[in-house]
Protein backbone atom coordinates (compact mmCIF):
# COMPACT_ATOMS: atom_id res chain seq x y z
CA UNK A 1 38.34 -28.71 13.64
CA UNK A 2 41.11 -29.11 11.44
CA UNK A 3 42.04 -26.76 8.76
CA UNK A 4 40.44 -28.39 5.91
CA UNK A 5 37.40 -27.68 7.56
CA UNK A 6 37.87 -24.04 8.13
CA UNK A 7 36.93 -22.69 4.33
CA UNK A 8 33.82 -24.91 4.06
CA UNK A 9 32.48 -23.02 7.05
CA UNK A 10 33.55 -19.79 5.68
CA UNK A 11 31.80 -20.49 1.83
CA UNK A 12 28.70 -21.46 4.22
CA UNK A 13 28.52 -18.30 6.45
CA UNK A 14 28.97 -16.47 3.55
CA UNK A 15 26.54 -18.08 1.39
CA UNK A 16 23.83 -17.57 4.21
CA UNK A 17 24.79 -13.89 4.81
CA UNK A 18 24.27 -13.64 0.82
CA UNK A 19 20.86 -15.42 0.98
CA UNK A 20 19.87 -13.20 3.79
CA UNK A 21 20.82 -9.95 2.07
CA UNK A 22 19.19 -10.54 -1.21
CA UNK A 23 15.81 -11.28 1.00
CA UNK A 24 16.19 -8.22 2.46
CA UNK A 25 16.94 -6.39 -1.09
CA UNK A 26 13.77 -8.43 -2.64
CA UNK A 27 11.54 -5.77 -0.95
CA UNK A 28 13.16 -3.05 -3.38
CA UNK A 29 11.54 -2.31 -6.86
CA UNK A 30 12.14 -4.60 -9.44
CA UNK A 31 13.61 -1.72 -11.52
CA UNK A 32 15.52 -0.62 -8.52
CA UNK A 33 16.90 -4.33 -8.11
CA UNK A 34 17.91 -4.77 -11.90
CA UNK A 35 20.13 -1.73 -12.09
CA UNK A 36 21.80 -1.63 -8.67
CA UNK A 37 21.19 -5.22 -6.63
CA UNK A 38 24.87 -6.88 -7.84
CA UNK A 39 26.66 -3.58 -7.01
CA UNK A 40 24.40 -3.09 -3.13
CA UNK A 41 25.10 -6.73 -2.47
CA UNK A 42 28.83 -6.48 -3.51
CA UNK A 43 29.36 -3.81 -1.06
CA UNK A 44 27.15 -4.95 2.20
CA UNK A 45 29.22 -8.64 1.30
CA UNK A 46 32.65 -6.57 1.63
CA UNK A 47 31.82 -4.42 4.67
CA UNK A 48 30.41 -7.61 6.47
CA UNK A 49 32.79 -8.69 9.24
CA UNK A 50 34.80 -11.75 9.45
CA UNK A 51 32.50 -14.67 10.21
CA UNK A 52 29.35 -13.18 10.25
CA UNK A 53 26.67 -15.53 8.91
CA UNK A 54 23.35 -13.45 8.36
CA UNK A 55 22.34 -9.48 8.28
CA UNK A 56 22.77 -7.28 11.32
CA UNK A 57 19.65 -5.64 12.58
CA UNK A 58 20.65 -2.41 12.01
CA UNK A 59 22.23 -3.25 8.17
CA UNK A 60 18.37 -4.99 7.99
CA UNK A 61 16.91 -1.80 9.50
CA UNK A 62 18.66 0.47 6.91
CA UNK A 63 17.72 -1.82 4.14
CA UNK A 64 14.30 -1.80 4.61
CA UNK A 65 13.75 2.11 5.75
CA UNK A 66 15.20 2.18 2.02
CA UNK A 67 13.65 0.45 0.42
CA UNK A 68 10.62 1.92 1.99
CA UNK A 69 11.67 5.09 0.51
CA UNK A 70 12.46 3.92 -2.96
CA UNK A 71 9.04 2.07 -2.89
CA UNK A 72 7.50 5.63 -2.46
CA UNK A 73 9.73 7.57 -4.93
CA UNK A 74 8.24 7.90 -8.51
CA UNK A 75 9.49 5.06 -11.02
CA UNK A 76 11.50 6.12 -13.57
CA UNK A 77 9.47 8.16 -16.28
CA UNK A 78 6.56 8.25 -14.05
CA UNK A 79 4.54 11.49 -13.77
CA UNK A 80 4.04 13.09 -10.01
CA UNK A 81 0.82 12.66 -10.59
CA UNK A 82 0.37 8.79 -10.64
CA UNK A 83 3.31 8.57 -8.18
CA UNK A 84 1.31 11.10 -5.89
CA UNK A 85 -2.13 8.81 -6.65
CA UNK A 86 -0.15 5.68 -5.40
CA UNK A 87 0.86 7.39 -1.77
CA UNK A 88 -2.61 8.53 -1.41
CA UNK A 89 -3.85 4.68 -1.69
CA UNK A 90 -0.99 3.31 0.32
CA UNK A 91 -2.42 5.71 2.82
CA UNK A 92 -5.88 4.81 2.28
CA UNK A 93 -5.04 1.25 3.68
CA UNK A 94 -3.79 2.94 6.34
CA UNK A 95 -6.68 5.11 7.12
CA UNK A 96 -8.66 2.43 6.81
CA UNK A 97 -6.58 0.15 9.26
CA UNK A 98 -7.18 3.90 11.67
CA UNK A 99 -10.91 3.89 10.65
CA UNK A 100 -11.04 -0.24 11.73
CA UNK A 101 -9.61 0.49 15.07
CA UNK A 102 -12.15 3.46 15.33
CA UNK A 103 -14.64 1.45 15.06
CA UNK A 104 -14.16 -0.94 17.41
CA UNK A 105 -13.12 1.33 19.96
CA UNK A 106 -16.31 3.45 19.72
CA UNK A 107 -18.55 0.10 19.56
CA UNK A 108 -19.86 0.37 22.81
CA UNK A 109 -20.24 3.87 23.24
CA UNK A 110 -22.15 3.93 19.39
CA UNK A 111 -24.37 1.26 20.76
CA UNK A 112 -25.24 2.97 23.88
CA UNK A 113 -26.07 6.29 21.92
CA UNK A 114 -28.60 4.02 19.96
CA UNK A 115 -30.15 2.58 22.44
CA UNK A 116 -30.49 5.98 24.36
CA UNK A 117 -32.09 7.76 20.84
CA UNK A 118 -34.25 4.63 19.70
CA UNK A 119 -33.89 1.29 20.90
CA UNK A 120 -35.50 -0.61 18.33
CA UNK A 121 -32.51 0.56 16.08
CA UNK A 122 -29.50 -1.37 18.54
CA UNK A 123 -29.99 -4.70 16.53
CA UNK A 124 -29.14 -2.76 13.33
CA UNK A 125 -26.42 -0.90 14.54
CA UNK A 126 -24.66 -3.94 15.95
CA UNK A 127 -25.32 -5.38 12.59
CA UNK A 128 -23.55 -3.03 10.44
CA UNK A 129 -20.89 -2.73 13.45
CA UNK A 130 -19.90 -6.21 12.63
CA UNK A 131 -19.62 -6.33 8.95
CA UNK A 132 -17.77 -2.92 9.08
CA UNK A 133 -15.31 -4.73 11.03
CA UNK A 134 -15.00 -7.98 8.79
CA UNK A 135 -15.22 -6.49 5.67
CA UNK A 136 -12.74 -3.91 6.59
CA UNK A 137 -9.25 -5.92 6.37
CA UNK A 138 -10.69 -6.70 2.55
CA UNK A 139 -10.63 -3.07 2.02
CA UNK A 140 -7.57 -2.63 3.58
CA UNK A 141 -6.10 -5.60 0.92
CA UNK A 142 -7.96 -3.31 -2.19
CA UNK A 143 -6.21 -0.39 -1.12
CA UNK A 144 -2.93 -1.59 -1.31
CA UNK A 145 -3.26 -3.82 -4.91
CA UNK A 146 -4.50 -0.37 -6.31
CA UNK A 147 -2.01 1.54 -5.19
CA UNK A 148 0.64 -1.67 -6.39
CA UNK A 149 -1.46 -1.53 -9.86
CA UNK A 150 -1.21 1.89 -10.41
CA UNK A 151 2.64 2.29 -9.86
CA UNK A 152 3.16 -0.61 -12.21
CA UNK A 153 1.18 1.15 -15.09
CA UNK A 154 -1.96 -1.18 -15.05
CA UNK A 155 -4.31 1.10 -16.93
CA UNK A 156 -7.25 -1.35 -15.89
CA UNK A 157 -6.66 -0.31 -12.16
CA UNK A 158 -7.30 3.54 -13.15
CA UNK A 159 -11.33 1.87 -13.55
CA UNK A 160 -10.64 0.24 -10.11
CA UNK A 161 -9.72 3.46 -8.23
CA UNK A 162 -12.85 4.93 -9.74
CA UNK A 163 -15.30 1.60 -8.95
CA UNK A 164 -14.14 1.85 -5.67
CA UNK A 165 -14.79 5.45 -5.30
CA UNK A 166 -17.77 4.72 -6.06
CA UNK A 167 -18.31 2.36 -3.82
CA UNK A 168 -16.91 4.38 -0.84
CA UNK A 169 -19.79 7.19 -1.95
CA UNK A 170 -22.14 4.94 -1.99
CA UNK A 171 -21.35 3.14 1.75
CA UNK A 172 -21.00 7.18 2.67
CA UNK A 173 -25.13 8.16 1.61
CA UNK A 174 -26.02 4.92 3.25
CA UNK A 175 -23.91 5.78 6.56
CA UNK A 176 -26.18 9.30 6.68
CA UNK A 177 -29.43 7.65 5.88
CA UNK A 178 -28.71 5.89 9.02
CA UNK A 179 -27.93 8.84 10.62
CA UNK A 180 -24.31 7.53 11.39
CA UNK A 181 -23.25 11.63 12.32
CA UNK A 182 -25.12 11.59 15.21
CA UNK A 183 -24.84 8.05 16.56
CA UNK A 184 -21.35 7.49 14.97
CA UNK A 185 -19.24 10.81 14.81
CA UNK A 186 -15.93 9.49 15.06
CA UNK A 187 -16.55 6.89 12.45
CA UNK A 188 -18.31 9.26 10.06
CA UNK A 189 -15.26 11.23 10.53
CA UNK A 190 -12.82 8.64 9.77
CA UNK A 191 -15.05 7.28 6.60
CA UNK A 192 -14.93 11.11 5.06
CA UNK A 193 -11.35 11.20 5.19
CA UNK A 194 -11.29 7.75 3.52
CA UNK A 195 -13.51 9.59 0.67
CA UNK A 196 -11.51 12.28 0.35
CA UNK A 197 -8.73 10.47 -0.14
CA UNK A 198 -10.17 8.18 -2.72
CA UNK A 199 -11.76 11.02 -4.59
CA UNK A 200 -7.75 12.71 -5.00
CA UNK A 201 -6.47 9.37 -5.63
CA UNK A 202 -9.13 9.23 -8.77
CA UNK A 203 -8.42 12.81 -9.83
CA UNK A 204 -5.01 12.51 -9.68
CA UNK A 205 -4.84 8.88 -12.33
CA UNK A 206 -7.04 10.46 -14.71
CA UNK A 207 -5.09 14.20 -15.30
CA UNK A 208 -3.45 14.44 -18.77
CA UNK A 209 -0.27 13.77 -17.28
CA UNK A 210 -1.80 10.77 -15.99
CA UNK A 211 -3.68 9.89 -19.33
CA UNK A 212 -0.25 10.51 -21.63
CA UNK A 213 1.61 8.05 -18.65
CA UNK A 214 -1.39 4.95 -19.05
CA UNK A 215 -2.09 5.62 -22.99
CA UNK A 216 1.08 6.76 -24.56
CA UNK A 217 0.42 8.41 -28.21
CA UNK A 218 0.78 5.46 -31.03
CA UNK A 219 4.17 6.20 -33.04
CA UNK A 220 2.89 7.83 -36.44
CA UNK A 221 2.07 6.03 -39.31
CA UNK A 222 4.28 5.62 -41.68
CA UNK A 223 3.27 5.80 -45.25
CA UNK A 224 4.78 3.07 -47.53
CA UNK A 225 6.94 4.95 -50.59
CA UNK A 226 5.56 5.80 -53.54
């Protein structure tokens, strides 16, 4: 390769390596990425070493443990309260995802306890088994656009959290009119943490800190002279 060649290949590598990095810094806030992205990217560019064409695995590692982190730390001028309400529904898709794998690892043995107690009620059961576990990834996907609506100061998805506490108290009365605490204890279990943590999630948008965050105060009026 002659020496003509040599910066080409240089520009390239370091072209990709930029490409890569700024993927990797995408998954930051937006508010995060505004103020600091130039000055993150101008350092991980300088500290790269000679040659190297895309993002280690541990510089990708760090990135995104941070920008885990900054993801979970409140936005600028936003109250602990809503910053607090959008952990809780992050971890509400988790639950759920828990509560999903519950499910379908006490199948069988919920099933069996039907059968055993009245076995006229095993079509049912296996019913609402099954549309517990499809409609469950769609809850999992309303968990997390609440929690992404709420830390971007959508004041519409404050009437979301509560529609969908609703909801979850409404699935909970019909889970004990089908006696799901006898038949279903570990899935009864997992659905009343899911309430709980939807009923703090609704408490926590709607405090005054909350209200003054979603609905600042209109400036005064100002009278015209004279």
């Amino acid at each position: 390769m002659s020496d003509r060649d040599e910066p080409a290949l240089s520009m390239s590598e370091s072209a990709s390596l930029e490409r890569g990095y700024r993927r990797l810094l995408a998954c930051y806030p937006r508010w995060f990425r505004q103020e600091n992205e130039e000055e993150v990217l101008a350092v991980l560019m300088t500290c790269a070493q000679e040659d190297q064409a895309r993002p280690s695995f541990e510089a990708a590692a760090d990135l995104l443990k941070g920008a885990a982190r900054m993801r979970l730390r409140p936005r600028p001028g936003q109250p602990r309260t809503v910053s607090a309400a959008v952990r809780l529904l992050y971890l509400g898709a988790l639950a759920e995802l828990g509560a999903l794998l519950t499910i379908i690892a006490s199948a069988g043995t919920v099933k069996a306890a039907v059968a055993h107690g009245d076995p006229a009620g095993v079509p049912g059961a296996s019913g609402r088994i099954l549309v517990d576990e499809i409609l469950a990834p769609v809850v999992i996907v309303v968990w997390l656009c609440l929690g992404w609506a709420i830390g971007r100061r959508r004041d519409a998805a404050r009437i979301g959290v509560t529609a969908f506490f609703g909801l979850i108290t409404m699935t909970m009365l019909a889970a004990l009119s089908a006696d799901s605490p006898v038949y279903a204890t570990a899935d009864f279990a997992a659905g009343m943490v899911l309430w709980l943590i939807s009923l703090a999630s609704m408490v926590l948008v709607f405090t005054p800190a909350s209200n003054r965050y979603f609905r600042p105060e209109s400036a005064p009026m100002v009278s015209p002279a004279g």
